[in-house]
Protein backbone atom coordinates (compact mmCIF):
# COMPACT_ATOMS: atom_id res chain seq x y z
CA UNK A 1 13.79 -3.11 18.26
CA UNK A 2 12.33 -6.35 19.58
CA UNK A 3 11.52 -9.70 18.07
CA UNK A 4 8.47 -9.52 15.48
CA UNK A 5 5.10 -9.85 17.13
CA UNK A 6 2.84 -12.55 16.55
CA UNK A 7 0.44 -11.83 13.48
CA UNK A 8 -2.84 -10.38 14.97
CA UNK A 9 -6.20 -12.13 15.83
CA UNK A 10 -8.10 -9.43 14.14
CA UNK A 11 -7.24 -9.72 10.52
CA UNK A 12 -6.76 -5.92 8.48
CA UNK A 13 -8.67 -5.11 5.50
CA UNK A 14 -8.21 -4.08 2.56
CA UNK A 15 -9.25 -0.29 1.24
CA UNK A 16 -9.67 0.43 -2.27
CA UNK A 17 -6.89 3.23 -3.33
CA UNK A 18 -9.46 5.28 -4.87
CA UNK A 19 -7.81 8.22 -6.48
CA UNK A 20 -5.79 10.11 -9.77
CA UNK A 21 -2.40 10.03 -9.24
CA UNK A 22 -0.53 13.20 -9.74
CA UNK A 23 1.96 11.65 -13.08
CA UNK A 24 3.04 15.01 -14.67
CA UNK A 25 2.30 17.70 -16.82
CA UNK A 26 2.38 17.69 -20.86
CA UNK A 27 5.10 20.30 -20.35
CA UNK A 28 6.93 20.35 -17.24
CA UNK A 29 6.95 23.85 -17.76
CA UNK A 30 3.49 24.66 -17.12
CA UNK A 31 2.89 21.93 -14.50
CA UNK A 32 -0.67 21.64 -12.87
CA UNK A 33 0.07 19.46 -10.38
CA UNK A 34 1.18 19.90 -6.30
CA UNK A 35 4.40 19.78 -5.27
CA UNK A 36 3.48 16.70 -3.18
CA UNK A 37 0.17 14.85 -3.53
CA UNK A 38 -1.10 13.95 0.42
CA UNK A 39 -3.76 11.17 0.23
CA UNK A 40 -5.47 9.69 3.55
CA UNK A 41 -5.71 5.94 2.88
CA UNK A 42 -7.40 5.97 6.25
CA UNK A 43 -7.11 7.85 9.34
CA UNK A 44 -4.13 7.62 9.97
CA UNK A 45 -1.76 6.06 7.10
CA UNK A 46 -1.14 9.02 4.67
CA UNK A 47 0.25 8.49 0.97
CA UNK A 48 2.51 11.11 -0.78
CA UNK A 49 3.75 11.36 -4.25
CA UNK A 50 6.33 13.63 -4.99
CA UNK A 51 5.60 16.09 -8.54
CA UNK A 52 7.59 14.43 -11.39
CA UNK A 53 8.15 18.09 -12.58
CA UNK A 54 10.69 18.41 -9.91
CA UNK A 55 11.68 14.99 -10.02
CA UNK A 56 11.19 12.10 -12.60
CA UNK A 57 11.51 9.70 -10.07
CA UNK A 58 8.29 10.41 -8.47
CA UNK A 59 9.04 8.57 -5.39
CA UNK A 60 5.85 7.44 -3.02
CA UNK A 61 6.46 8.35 1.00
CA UNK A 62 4.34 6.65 3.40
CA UNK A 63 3.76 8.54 6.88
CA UNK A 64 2.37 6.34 9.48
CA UNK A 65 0.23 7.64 13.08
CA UNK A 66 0.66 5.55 16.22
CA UNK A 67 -0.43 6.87 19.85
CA UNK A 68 3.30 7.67 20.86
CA UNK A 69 5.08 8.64 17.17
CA UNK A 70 4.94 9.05 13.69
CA UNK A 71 6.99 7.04 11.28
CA UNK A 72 7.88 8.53 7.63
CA UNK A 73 9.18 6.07 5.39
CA UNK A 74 11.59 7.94 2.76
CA UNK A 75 12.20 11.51 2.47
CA UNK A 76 11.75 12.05 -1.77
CA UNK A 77 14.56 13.28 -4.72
CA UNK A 78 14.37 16.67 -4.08
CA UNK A 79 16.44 18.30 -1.08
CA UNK A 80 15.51 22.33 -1.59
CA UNK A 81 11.99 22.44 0.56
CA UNK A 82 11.49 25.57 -2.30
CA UNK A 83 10.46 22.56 -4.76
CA UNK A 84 9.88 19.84 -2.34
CA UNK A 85 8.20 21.07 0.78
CA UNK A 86 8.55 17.76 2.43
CA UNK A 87 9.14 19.46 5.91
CA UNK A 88 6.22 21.80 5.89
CA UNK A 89 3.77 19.57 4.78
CA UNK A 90 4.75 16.62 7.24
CA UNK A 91 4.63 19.64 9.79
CA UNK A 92 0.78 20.32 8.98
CA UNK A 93 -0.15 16.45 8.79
CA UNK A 94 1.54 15.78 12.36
CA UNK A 95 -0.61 19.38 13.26
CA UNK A 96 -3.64 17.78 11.88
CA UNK A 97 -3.15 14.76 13.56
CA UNK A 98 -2.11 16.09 16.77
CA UNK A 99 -5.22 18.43 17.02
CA UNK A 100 -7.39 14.91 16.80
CA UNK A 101 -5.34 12.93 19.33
CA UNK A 102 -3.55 15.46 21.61
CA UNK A 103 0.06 13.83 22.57
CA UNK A 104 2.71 15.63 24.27
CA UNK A 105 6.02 15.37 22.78
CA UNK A 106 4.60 13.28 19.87
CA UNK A 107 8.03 11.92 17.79
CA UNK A 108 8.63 11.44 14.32
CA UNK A 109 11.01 8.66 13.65
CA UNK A 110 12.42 9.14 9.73
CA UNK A 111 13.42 5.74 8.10
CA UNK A 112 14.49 5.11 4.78
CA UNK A 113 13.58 1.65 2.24
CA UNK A 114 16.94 2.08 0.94
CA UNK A 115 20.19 4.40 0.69
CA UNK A 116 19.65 5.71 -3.07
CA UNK A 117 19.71 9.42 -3.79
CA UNK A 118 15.85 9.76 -4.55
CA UNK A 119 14.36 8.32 -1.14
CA UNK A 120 16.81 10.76 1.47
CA UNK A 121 17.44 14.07 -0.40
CA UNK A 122 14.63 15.61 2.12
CA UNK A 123 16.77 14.31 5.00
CA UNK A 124 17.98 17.68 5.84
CA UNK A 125 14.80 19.14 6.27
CA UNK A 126 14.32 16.90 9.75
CA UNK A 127 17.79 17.90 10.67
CA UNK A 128 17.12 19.57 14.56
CA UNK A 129 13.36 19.21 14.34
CA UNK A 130 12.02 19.03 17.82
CA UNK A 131 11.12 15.58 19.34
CA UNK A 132 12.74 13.37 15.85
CA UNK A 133 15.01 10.85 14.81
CA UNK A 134 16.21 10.52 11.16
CA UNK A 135 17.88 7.27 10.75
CA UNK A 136 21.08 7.05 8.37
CA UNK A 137 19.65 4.97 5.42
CA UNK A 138 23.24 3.28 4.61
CA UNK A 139 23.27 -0.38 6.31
CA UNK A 140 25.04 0.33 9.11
CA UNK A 141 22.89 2.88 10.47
CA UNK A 142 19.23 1.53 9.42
CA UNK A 143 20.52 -1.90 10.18
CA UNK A 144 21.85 -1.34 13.60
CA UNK A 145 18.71 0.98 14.70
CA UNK A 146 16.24 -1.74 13.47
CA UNK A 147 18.33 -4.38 15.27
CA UNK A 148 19.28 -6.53 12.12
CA UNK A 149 22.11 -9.14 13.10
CA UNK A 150 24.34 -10.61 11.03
CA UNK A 151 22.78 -13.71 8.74
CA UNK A 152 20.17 -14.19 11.26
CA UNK A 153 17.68 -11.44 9.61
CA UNK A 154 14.63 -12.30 11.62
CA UNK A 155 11.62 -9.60 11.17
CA UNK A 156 11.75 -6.64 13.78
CA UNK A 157 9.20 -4.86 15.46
CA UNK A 158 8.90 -0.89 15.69
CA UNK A 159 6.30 0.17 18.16
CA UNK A 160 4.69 3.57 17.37
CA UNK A 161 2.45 2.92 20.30
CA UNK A 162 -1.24 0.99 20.07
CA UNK A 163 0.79 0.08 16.43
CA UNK A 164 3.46 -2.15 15.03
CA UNK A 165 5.55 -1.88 12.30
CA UNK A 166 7.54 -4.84 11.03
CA UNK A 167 11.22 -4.31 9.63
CA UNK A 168 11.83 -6.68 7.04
CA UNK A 169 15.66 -7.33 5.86
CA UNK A 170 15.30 -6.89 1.54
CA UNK A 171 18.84 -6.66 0.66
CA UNK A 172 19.05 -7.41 -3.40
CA UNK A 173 18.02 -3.99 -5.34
CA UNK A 174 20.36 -2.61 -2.61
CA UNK A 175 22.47 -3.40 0.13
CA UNK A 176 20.42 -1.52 2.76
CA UNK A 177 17.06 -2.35 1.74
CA UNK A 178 14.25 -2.75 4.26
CA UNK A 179 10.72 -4.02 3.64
CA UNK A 180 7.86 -2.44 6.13
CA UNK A 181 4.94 -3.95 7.12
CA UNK A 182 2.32 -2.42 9.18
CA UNK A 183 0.03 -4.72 11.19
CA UNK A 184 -2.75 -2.55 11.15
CA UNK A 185 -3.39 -2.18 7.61
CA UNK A 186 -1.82 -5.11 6.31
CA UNK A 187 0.46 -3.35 3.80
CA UNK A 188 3.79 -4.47 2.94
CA UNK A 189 5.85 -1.32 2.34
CA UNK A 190 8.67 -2.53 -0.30
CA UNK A 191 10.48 0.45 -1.90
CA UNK A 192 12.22 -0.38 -5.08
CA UNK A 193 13.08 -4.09 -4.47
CA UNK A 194 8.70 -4.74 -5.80
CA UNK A 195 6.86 -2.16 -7.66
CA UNK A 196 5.13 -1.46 -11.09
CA UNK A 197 8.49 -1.14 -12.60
CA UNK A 198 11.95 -2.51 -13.79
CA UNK A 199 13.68 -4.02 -10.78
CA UNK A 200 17.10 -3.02 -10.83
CA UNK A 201 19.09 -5.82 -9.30
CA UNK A 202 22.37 -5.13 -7.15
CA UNK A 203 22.72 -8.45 -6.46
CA UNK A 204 20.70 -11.54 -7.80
CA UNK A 205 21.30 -14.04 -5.17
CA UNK A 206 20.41 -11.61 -2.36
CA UNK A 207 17.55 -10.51 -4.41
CA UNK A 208 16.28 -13.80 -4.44
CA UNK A 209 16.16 -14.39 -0.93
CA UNK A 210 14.42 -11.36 -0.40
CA UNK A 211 11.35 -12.48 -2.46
CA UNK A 212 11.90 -15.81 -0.94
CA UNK A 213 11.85 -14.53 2.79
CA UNK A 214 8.50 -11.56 1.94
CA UNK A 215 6.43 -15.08 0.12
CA UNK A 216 7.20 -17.13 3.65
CA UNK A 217 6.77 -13.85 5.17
CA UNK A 218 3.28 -13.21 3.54
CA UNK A 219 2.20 -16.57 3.97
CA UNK A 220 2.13 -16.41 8.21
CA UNK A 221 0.87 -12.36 8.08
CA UNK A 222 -2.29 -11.58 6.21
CA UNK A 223 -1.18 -8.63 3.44
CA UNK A 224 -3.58 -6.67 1.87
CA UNK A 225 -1.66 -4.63 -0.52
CA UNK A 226 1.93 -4.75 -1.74
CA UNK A 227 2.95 -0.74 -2.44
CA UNK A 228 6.25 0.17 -3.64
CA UNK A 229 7.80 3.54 -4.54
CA UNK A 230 7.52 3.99 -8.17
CA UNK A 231 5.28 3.45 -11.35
CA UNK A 232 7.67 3.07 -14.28
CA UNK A 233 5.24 0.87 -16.42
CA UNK A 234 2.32 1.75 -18.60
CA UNK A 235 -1.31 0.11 -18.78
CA UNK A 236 0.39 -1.90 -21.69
CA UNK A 237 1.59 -5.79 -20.47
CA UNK A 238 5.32 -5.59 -20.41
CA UNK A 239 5.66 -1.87 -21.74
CA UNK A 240 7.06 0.52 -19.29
CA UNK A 241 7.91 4.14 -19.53
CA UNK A 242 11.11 5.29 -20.46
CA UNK A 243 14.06 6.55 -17.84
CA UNK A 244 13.85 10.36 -17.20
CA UNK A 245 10.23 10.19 -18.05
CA UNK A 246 7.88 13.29 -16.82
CA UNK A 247 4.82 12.57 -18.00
CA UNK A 248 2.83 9.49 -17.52
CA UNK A 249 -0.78 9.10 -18.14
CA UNK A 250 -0.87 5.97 -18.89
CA UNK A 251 -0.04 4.57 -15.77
CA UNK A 252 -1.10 1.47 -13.83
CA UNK A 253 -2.54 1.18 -10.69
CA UNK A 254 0.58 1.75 -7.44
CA UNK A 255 -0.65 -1.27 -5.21
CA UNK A 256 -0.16 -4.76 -6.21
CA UNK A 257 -0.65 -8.23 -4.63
CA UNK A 258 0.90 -11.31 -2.51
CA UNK A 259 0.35 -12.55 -6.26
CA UNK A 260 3.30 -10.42 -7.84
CA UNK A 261 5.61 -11.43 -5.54
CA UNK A 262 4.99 -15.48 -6.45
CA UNK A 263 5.44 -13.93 -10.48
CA UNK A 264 8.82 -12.02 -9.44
CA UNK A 265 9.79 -15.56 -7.93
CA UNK A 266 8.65 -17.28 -11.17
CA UNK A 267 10.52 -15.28 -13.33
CA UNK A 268 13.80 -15.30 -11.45
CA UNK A 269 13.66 -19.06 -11.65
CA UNK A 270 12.91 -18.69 -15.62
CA UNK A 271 15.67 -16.45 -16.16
CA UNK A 272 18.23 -19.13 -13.98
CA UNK A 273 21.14 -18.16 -11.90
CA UNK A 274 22.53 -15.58 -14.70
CA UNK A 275 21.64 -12.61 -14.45
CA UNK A 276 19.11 -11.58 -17.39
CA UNK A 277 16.52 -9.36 -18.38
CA UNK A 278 13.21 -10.41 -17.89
CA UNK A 279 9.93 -8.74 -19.11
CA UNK A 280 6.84 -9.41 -17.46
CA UNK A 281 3.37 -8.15 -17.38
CA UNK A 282 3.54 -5.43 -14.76
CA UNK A 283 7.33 -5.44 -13.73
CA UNK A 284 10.89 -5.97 -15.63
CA UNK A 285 14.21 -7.68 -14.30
CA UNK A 286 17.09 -5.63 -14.92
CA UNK A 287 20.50 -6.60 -13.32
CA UNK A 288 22.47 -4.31 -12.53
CA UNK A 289 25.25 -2.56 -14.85
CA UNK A 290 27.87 -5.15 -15.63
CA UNK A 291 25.69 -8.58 -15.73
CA UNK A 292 24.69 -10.47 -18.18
CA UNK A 293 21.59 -9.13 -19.47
């Protein structure tokens, strides 16, 4: 990984996300929905959301085309490809891909937006694919790879060829947390440390920075959407879904705004160097088991 690139002349706009998200079935027992959603935000930035019939969690995965590789950002909850197919139908997207803009040898490069259980369960599906790298998602392994050192957490670059991904440092919900942000569509990819959801909080003070360094971060690199891995809320300001939840209709919108990120900082400064629960509009605070909440 080298040094982050300068932000671009030619600024990236922002697409509506026009579509029904898969949220569950009435009865998870007679589930109408895929096993993973696919949805082309453009050409070549792909959306997935895994079915929360196999999985409450209902992680997002992002897959990514440059001229050279592929990047896949998470892997999903589920590691038997019999109910999460995660392999297969990354397979038939690279195919797709491939048949449009012939490469030989075209990689896939597997990285993770942190190390809990329901973004790397489909890890073993890459294991001794052809032409791939799956990155370890504990902080030694994605930190080392994406050339993180020590305090000095300075954006990296990740060059899929003719495209450039930004690794952004985001320890707070975890330890090994890494923001993404991808030049040419101007999203910021940030996992479970910003989304429509409660925020668990490992650690406060790390936390902190982290929305401290993606607002200086946003403010030199124009963003056009801020998508994160979940939807735990509902439509309802301050109301979300509960845990273990499987079906959602309700549900808000996945991408949020630059704007969210100045409310997360807001409300962190409300709620003070303790610790504490905070309920907001279209996210929720929650420190981890232990603090004071």
């Amino acid at each position: 990984m080298s040094k982050a690139a300068e932000p671009s002349h030619k600024l990236p706009t922002a697409r509506p996300l026009d579509l029904h998200w898969i949220h569950g079935s009435e009865s998870a027992k007679h589930n109408t929905d895929p096993d993973l959603q696919t949805y082309w935000y453009d050409e070549s930035t792909v959306i997935l959301r895994q079915n929360k019939a196999t999985n409450y969690e209902a992680p997002f995965l992002y897959l990514l085309f440059g001229s050279e590789k592929a990047m896949l950002v998470d892997t999903g909850a589920t590691a038997d490809p019999a109910f999460l197919p995660l392999r297969e139908t990354v397979d038939q997207l690279l195919e797709s891909w491939c048949e449009k803009h012939p490469s030989e040898g075209y990689e896939l490069l597997v990285l993770h937006s942190h190390e809990h259980g329901d973004h790397i369960a489909g890890d073993q599906q890459f294991q001794g694919r052809a032409n791939t790298t799956v990155v370890g998602a504990d902080r030694t392994s994605a930190w080392s790879f994406l050339g993180f050192n020590g305090n000095a957490l300075k954006p990296q670059n990740i060059d899929l060829g003719d495209r450039t991904v930004l690794a952004i440092a985001s320890p707070g919900h975890d330890a090994a947390a890494v923001t993404y942000y991808d030049s040419q569509t101007g999203i910021l990819l940030t996992g479970d440390t910003v989304y429509r959801g409660r925020l668990y909080i490992e650690d406060w003070a790390a936390f902190t920075d982290t929305i401290d360094r993606l607002i200086r971060f946003a403010e030199e690199y124009p963003v056009t959407h801020v998508l994160g891995c979940h939807i735990e809320m509902t439509r309802e300001p301050g109301v979300d879904y509960p845990v273990r939840t499987t079906y959602q209709p309700d549900e808000p919108p996945l991408e949020m705004t630059v704007a969210h990120l100045h409310q997360i900082r807001d409300a962190l400064t409300k709620a003070g160097s303790t610790p504490k629960r905070v309920i907001c509009d279209d996210f929720i605070l929650w420190p981890k088991p232990g603090d004071n909440d």
